[in-house]
C-alpha atoms as a PDB file:
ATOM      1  CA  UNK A   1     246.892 324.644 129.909  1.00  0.00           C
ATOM      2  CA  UNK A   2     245.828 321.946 127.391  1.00  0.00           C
ATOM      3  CA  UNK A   3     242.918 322.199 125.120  1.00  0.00           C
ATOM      4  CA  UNK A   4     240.586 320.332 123.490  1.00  0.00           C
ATOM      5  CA  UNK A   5     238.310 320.703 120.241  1.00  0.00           C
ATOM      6  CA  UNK A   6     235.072 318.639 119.719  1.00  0.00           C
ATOM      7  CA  UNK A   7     233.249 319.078 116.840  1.00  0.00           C
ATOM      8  CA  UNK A   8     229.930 318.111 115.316  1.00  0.00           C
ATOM      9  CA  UNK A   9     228.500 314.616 116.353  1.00  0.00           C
ATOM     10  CA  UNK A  10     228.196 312.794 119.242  1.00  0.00           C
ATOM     11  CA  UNK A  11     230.717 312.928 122.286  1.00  0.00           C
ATOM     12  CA  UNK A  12     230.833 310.733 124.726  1.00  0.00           C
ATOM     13  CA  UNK A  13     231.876 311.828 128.544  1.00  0.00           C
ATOM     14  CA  UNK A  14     233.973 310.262 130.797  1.00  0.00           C
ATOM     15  CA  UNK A  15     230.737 309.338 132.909  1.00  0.00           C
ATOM     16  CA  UNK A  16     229.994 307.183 129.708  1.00  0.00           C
ATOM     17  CA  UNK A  17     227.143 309.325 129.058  1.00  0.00           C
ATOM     18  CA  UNK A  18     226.298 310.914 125.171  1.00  0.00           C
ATOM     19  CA  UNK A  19     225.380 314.011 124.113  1.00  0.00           C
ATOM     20  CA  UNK A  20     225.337 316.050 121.004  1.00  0.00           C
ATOM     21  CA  UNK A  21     227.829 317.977 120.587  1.00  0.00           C
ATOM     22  CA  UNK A  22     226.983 321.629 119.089  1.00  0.00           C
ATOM     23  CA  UNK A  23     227.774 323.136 115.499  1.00  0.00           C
ATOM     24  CA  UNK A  24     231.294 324.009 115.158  1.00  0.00           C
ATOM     25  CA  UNK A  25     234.080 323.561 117.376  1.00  0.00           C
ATOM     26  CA  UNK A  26     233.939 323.711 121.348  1.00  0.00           C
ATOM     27  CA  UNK A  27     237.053 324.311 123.394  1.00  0.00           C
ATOM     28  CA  UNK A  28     237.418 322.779 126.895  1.00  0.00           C
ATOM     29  CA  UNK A  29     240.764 323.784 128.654  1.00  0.00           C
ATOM     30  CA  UNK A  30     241.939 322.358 131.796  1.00  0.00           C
ATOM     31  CA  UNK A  31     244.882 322.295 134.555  1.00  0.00           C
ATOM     32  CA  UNK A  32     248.083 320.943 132.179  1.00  0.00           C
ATOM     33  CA  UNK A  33     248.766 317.834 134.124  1.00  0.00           C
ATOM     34  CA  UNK A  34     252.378 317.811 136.124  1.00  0.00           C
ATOM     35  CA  UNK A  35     254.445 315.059 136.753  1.00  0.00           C
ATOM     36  CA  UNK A  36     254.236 313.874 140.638  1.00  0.00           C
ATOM     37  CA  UNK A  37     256.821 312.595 142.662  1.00  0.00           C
ATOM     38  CA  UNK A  38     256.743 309.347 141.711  1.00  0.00           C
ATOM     39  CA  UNK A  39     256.737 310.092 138.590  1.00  0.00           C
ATOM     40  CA  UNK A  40     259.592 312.166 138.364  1.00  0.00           C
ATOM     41  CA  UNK A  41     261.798 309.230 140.477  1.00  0.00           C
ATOM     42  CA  UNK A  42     260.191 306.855 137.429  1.00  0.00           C
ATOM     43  CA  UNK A  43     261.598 309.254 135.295  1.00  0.00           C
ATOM     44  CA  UNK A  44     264.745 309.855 136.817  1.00  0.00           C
ATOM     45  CA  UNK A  45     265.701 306.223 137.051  1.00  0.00           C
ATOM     46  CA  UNK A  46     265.083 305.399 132.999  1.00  0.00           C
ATOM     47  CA  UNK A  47     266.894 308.238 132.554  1.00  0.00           C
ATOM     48  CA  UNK A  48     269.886 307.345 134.947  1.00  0.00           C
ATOM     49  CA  UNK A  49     269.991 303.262 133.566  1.00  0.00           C
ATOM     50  CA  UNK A  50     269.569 303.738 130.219  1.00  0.00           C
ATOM     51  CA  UNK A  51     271.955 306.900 130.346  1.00  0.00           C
ATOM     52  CA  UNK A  52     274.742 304.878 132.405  1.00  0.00           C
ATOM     53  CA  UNK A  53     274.265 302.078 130.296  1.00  0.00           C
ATOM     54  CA  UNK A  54     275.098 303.735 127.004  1.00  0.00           C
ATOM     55  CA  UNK A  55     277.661 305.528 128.133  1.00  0.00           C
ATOM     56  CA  UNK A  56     279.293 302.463 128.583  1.00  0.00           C
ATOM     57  CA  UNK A  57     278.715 300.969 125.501  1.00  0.00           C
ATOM     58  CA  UNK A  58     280.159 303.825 123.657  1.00  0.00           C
ATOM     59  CA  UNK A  59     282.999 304.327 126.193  1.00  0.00           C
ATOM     60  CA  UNK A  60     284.237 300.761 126.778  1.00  0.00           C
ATOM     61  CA  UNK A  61     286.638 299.354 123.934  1.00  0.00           C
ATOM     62  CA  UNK A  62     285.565 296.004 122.188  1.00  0.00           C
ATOM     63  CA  UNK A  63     288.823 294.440 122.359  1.00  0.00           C
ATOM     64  CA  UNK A  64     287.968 294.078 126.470  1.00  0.00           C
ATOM     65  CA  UNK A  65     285.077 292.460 125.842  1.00  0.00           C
ATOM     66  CA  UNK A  66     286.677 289.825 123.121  1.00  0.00           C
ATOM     67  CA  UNK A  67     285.156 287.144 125.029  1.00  0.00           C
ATOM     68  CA  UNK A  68     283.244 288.370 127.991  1.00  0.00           C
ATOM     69  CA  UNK A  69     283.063 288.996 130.786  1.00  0.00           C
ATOM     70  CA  UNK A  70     280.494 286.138 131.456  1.00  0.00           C
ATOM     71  CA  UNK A  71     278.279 288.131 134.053  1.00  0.00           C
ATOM     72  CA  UNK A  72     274.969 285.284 133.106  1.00  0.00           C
ATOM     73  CA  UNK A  73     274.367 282.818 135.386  1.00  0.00           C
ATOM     74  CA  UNK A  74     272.097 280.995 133.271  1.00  0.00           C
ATOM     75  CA  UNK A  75     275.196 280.300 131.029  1.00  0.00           C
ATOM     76  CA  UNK A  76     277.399 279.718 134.203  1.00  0.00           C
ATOM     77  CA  UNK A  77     275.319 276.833 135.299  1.00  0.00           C
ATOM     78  CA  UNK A  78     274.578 275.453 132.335  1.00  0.00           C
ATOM     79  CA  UNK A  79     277.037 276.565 129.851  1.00  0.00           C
ATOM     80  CA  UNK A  80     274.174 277.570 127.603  1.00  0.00           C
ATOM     81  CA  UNK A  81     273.571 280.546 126.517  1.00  0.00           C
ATOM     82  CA  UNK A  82     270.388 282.942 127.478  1.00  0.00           C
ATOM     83  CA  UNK A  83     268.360 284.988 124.862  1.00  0.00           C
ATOM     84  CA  UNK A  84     270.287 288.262 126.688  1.00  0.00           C
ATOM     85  CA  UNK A  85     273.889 286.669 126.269  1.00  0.00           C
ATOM     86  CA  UNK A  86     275.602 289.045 124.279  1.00  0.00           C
ATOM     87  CA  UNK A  87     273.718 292.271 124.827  1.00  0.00           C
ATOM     88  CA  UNK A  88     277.115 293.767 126.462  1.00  0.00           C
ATOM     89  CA  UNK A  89     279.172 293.048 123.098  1.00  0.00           C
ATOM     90  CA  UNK A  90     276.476 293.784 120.922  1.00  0.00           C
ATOM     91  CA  UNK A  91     275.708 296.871 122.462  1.00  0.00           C
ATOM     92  CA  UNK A  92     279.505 297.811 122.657  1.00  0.00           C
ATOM     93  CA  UNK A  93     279.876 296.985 118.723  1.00  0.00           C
ATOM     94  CA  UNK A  94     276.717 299.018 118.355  1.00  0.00           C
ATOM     95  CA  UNK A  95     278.113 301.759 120.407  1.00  0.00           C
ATOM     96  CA  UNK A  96     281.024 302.011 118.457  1.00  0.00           C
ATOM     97  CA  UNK A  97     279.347 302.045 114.794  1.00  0.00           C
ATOM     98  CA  UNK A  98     279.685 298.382 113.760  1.00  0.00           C
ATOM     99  CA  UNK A  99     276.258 297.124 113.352  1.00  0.00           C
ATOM    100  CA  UNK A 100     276.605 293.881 111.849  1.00  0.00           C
ATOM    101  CA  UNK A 101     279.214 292.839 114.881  1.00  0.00           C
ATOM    102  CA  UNK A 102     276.225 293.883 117.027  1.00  0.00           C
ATOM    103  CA  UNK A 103     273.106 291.769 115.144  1.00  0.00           C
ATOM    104  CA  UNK A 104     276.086 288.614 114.579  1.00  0.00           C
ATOM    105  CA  UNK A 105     276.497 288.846 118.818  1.00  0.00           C
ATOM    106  CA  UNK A 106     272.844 288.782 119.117  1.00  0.00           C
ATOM    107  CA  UNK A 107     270.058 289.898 116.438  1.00  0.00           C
ATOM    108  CA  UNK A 108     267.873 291.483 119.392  1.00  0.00           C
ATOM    109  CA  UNK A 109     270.827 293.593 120.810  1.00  0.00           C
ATOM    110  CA  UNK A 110     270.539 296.770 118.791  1.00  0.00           C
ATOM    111  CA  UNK A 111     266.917 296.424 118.900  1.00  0.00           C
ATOM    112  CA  UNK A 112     266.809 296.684 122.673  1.00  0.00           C
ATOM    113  CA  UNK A 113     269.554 299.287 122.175  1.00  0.00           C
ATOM    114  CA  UNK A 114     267.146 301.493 120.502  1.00  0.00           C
ATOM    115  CA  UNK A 115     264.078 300.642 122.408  1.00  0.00           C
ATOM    116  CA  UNK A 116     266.844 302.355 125.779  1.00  0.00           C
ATOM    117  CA  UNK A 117     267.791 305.154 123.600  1.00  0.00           C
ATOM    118  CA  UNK A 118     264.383 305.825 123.176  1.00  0.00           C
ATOM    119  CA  UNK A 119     263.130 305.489 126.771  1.00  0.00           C
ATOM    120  CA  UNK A 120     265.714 307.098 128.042  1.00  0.00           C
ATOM    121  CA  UNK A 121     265.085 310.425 126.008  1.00  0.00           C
ATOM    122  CA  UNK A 122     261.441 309.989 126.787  1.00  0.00           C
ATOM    123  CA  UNK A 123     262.299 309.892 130.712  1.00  0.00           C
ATOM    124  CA  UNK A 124     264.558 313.132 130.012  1.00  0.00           C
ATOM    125  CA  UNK A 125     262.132 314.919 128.445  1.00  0.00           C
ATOM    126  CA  UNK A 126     259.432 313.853 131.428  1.00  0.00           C
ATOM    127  CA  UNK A 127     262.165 314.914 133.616  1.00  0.00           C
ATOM    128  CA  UNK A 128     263.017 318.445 132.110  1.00  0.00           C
ATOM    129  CA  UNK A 129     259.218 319.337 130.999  1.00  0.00           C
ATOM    130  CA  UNK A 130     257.688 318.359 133.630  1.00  0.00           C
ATOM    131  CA  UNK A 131     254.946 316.526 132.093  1.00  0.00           C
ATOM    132  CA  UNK A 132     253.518 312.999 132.785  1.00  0.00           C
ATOM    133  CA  UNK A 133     255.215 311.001 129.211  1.00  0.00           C
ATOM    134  CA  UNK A 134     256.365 307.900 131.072  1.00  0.00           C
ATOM    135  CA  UNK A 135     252.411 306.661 131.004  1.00  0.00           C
ATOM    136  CA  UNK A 136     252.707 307.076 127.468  1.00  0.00           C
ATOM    137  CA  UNK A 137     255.907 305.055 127.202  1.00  0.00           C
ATOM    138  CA  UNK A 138     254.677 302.430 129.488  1.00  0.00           C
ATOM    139  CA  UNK A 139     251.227 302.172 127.009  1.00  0.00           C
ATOM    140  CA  UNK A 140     253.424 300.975 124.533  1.00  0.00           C
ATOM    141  CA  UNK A 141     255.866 299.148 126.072  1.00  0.00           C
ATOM    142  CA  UNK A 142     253.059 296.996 126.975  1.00  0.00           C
ATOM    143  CA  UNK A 143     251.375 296.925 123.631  1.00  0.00           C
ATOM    144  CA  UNK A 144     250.627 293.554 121.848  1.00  0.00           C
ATOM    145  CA  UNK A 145     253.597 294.754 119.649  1.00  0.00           C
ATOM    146  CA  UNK A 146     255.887 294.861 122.623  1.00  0.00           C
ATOM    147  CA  UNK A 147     255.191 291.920 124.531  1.00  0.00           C
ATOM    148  CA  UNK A 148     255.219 289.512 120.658  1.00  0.00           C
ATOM    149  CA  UNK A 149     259.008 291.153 120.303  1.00  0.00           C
ATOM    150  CA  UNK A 150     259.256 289.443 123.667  1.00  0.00           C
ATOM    151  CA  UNK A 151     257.750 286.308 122.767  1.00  0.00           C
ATOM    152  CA  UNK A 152     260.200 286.265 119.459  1.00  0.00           C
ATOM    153  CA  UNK A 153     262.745 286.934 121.642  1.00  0.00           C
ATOM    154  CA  UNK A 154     262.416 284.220 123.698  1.00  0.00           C
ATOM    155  CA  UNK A 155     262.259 282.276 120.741  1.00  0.00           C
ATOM    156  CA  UNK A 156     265.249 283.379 119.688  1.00  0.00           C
ATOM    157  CA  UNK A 157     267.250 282.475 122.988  1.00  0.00           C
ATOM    158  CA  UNK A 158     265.954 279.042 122.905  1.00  0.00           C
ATOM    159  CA  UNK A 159     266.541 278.297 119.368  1.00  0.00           C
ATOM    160  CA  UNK A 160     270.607 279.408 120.034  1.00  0.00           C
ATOM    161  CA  UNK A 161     270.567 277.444 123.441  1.00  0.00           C
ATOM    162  CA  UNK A 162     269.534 274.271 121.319  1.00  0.00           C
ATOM    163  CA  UNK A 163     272.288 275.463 118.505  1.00  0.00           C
ATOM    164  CA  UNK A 164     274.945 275.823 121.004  1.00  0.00           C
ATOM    165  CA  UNK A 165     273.528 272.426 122.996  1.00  0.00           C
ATOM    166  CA  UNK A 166     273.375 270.333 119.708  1.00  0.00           C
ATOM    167  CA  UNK A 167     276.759 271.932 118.708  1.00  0.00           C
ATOM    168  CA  UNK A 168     275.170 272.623 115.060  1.00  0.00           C
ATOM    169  CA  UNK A 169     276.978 276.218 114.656  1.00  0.00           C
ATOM    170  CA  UNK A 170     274.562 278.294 113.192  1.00  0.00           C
ATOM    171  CA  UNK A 171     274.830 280.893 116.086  1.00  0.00           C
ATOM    172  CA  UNK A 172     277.887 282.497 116.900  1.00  0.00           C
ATOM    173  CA  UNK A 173     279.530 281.586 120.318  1.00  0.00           C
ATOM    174  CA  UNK A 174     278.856 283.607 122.834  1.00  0.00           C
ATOM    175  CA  UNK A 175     280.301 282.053 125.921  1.00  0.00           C
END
């Protein structure tokens, strides 16, 4: 059971209706909130992806990945790179404790490294507790904060396509 403390002042209800709440604290308790079926298979899948994938970034050595395996087809039709091109060997470099070789592959792979670690223990804790987190986890992966790391991002791909189109070499290659 969950519970809840109002305390002087005005409270609104979920009916959007206001009332006055009395002197000194009131506690409402209700059902504690399980997660469903679908929300466990939610759950389980974040958990499964982001688990698989960084297993294999700590398990696979960086000396296979030296340069590639080119798995983008962006990059395979146009020979450009896209803003994920190097999110394998950055996330292998991260994996195996060399940070800078991961932000020199490409500055947003540990970022979206840690963004998995993170979603993947908040799935496992949905998953073992029971309760309904992923909502929580969706909230702010959806956030204005979120979706402007996108837009950067984005930025970022397109100013390394035009680096690696122009041939000016201020961006690693990646393919």
């Amino acid at each position: 059971m969950t519970s809840r403390s109002i305390y002087a002042g005005r409270v609104t209800t979920g009916e959007g209706t206001t009332e006055r709440a009395a002197t000194g604290p009131i506690t409402t308790s209700g059902p504690r909130s399980e997660l469903d079926a679908g929300g466990r298979l939610t759950a389980a899948a974040i958990a499964g992806a982001g688990l698989t994938a960084i297993t294999v970034a700590v398990t696979l050595a960086p000396s296979t990945l030296a340069r590639g395996p080119e798995l983008c087809p962006f990059a395979r039709m146009t020979g450009l790179p896209c803003p994920a091109c190097g999110f394998t060997r950055s996330w292998v470099a991260m994996g195996h404790g060399d940070v800078a070789g991961a932000f020199a592959v490409n500055a947003f792979g540990p970022v979206f490294m840690l963004v998995a670690v993170i979603a993947t223990a908040v799935a496992l804790w949905a998953l073992l507790t029971g309760r309904p987190v992923t909502e929580r986890l969706r909230r702010v992966m959806t956030s204005p904060v979120a979706l402007a790391v996108l837009v950067v991002w984005f930025g970022y791909g397109i100013v390394r396509a035009v680096d690696a189109a122009a041939g000016w070499g201020v961006f690693p290659t990646i393919i």
